[in-house]
Protein backbone atom coordinates (compact mmCIF):
# COMPACT_ATOMS: atom_id res chain seq x y z
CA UNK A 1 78.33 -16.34 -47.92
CA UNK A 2 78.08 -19.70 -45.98
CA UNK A 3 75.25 -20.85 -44.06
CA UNK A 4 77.40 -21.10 -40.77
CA UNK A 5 78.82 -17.52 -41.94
CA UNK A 6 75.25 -16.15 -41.36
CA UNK A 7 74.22 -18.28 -38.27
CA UNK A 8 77.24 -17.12 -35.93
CA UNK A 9 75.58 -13.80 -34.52
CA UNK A 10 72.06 -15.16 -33.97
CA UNK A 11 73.63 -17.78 -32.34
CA UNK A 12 75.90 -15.26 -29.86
CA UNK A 13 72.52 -13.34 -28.92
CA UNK A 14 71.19 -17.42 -28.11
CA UNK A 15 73.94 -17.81 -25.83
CA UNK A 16 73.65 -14.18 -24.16
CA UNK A 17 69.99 -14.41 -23.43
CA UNK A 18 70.07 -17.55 -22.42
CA UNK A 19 73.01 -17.43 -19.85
CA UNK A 20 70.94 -14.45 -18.67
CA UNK A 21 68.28 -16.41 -17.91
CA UNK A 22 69.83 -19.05 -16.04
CA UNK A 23 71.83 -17.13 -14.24
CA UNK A 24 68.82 -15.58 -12.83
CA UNK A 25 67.18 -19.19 -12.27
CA UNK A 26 70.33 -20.35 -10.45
CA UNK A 27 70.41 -17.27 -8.63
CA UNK A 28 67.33 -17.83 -7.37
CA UNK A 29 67.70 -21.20 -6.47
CA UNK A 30 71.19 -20.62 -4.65
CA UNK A 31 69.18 -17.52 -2.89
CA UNK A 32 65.78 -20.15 -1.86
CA UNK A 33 68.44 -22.45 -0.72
CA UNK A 34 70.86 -20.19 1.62
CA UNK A 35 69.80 -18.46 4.92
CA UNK A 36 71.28 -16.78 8.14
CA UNK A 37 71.06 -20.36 10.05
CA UNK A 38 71.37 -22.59 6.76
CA UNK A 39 73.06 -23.14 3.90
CA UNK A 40 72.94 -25.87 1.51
CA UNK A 41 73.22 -24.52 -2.24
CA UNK A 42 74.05 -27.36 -4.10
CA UNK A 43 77.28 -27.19 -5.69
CA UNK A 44 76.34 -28.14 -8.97
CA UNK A 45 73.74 -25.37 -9.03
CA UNK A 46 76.44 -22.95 -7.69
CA UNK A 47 78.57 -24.45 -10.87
CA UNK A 48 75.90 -23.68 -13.10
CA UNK A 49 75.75 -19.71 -12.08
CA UNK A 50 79.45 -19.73 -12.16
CA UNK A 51 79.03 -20.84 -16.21
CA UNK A 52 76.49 -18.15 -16.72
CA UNK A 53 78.76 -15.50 -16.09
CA UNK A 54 81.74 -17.43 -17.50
CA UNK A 55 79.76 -17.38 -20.49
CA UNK A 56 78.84 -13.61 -20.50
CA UNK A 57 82.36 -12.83 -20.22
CA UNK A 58 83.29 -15.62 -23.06
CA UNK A 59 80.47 -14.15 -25.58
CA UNK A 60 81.75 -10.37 -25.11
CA UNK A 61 85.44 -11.55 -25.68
CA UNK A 62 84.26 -13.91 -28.92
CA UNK A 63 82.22 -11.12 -30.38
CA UNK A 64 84.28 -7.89 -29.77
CA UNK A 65 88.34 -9.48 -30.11
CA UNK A 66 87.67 -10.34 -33.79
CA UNK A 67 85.84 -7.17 -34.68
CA UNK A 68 87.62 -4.65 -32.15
CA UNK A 69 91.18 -6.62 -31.13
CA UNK A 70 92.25 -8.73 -34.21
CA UNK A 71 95.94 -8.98 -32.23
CA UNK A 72 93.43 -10.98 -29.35
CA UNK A 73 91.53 -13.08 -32.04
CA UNK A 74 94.13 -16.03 -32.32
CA UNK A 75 92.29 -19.00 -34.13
CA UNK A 76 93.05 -20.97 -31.39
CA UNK A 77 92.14 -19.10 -28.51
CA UNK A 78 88.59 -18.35 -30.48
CA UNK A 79 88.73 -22.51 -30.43
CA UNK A 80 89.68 -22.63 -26.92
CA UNK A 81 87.46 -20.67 -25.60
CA UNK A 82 84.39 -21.90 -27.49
CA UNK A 83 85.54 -26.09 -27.00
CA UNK A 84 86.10 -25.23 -22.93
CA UNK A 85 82.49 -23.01 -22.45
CA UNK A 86 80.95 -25.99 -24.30
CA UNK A 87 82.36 -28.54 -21.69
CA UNK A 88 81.18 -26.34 -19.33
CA UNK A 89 77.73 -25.84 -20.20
CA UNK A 90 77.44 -30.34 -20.57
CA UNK A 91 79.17 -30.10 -17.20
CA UNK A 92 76.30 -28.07 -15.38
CA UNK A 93 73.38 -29.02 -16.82
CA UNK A 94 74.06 -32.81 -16.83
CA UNK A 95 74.98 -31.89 -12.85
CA UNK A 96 72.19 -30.39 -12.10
CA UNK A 97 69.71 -32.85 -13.71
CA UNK A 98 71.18 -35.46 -11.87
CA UNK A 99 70.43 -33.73 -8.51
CA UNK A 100 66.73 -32.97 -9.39
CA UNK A 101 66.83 -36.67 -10.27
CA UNK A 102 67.84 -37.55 -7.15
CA UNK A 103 65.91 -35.52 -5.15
CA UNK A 104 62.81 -35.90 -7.02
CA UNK A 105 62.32 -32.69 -8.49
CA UNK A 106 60.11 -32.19 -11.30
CA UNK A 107 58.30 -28.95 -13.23
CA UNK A 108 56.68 -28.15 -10.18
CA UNK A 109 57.04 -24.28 -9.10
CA UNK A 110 59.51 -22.68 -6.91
CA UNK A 111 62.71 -23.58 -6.64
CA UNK A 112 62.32 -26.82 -8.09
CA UNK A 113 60.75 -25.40 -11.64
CA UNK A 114 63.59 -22.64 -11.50
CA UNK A 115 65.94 -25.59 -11.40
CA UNK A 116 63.78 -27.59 -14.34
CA UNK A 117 64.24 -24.32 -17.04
CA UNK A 118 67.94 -24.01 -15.87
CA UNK A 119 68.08 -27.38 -17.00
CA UNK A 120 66.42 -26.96 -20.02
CA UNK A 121 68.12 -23.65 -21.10
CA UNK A 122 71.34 -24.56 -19.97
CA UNK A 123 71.20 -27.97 -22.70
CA UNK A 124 70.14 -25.20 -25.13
CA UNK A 125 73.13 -23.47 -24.50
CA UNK A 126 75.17 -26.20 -24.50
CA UNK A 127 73.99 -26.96 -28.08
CA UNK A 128 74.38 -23.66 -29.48
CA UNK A 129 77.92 -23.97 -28.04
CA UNK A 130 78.06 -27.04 -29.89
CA UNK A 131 77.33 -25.46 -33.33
CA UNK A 132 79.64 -22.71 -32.92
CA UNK A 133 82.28 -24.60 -31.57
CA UNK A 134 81.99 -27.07 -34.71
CA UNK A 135 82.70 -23.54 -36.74
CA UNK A 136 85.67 -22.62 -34.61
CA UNK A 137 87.16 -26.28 -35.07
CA UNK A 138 86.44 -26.27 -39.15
CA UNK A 139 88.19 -22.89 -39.53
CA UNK A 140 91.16 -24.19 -37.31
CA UNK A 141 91.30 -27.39 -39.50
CA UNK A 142 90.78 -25.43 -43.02
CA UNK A 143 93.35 -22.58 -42.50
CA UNK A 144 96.93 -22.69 -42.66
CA UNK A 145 99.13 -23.46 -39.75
CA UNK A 146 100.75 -20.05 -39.60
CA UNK A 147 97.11 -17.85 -40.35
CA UNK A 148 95.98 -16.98 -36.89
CA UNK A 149 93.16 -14.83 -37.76
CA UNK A 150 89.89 -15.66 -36.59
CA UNK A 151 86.98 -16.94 -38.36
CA UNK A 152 85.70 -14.67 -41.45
CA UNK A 153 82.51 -14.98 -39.97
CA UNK A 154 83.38 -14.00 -36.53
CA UNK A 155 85.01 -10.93 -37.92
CA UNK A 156 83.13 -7.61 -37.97
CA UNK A 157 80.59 -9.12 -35.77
């Protein structure tokens, strides 16, 4: 069994947890940040919780259509999916540090250290999209044209 073989789950549970976390940071930011008379959650933070739950819904379908739906697990979707929740993820976080750049937040608390970790998870994320999406890609590349099963190691998960 190949290293990557063995690092796939671990690395789905990384991406769960995480997204769960930083959709309850951004949550809390677009909440400090929106009132009855006000309103001014920034869109790149609103970006970021929309990738959180993207990626909830993107982890369930990678780990249950190659274990549970083998018809859904099309090598190329599994790539799809993994390449496009990976652009996201650079997307938001490189979006959101660039506001807290420009508004001079640092690790301070309150909104603006919710904002910091969201920032800091969401690049974690964003790597451990990167590794898996590196796994999706070599499979794609290694297998035949006409095999459309998914990954070995995505299978069973």
């Amino acid at each position: 069994m190949a290293f990557w073989e063995v690092t796939v789950l671990p690395l789905r549970a990384v991406q769960a947890v995480f997204s769960i976390i930083v959709l309850g940071l951004t949550a809390y930011i677009v909440d400090a940040t929106t009132g009855p008379w006000y309103s001014w959650s920034p869109d790149s933070v609103n970006f970021m919780l929309f990738t959180s739950v993207w990626t909830l819904l993107a982890v369930a379908y990678l780990v249950l259509a190659p274990a549970r739906f083998p018809a859904a697990a099309h090598k190329y979707a599994i790539a799809g999916v993994e390449a496009v929740t990976m652009i996201f993820w650079f997307a938001a976080w490189v979006a959101v540090a660039a506001l807290w750049g420009d508004i001079g937040c640092g690790s301070r608390s309150g909104v603006c250290g919710a904002g910091t970790a969201a920032i800091v998870f969401g690049a974690f994320i964003w790597l451990a999209f990167v590794a898996t999406t590196i796994i999706a890609a070599l499979h794609v590349h290694r297998t035949a044209r006409n095999d459309t099963t998914a990954p070995p190691q995505m299978q069973g998960v």
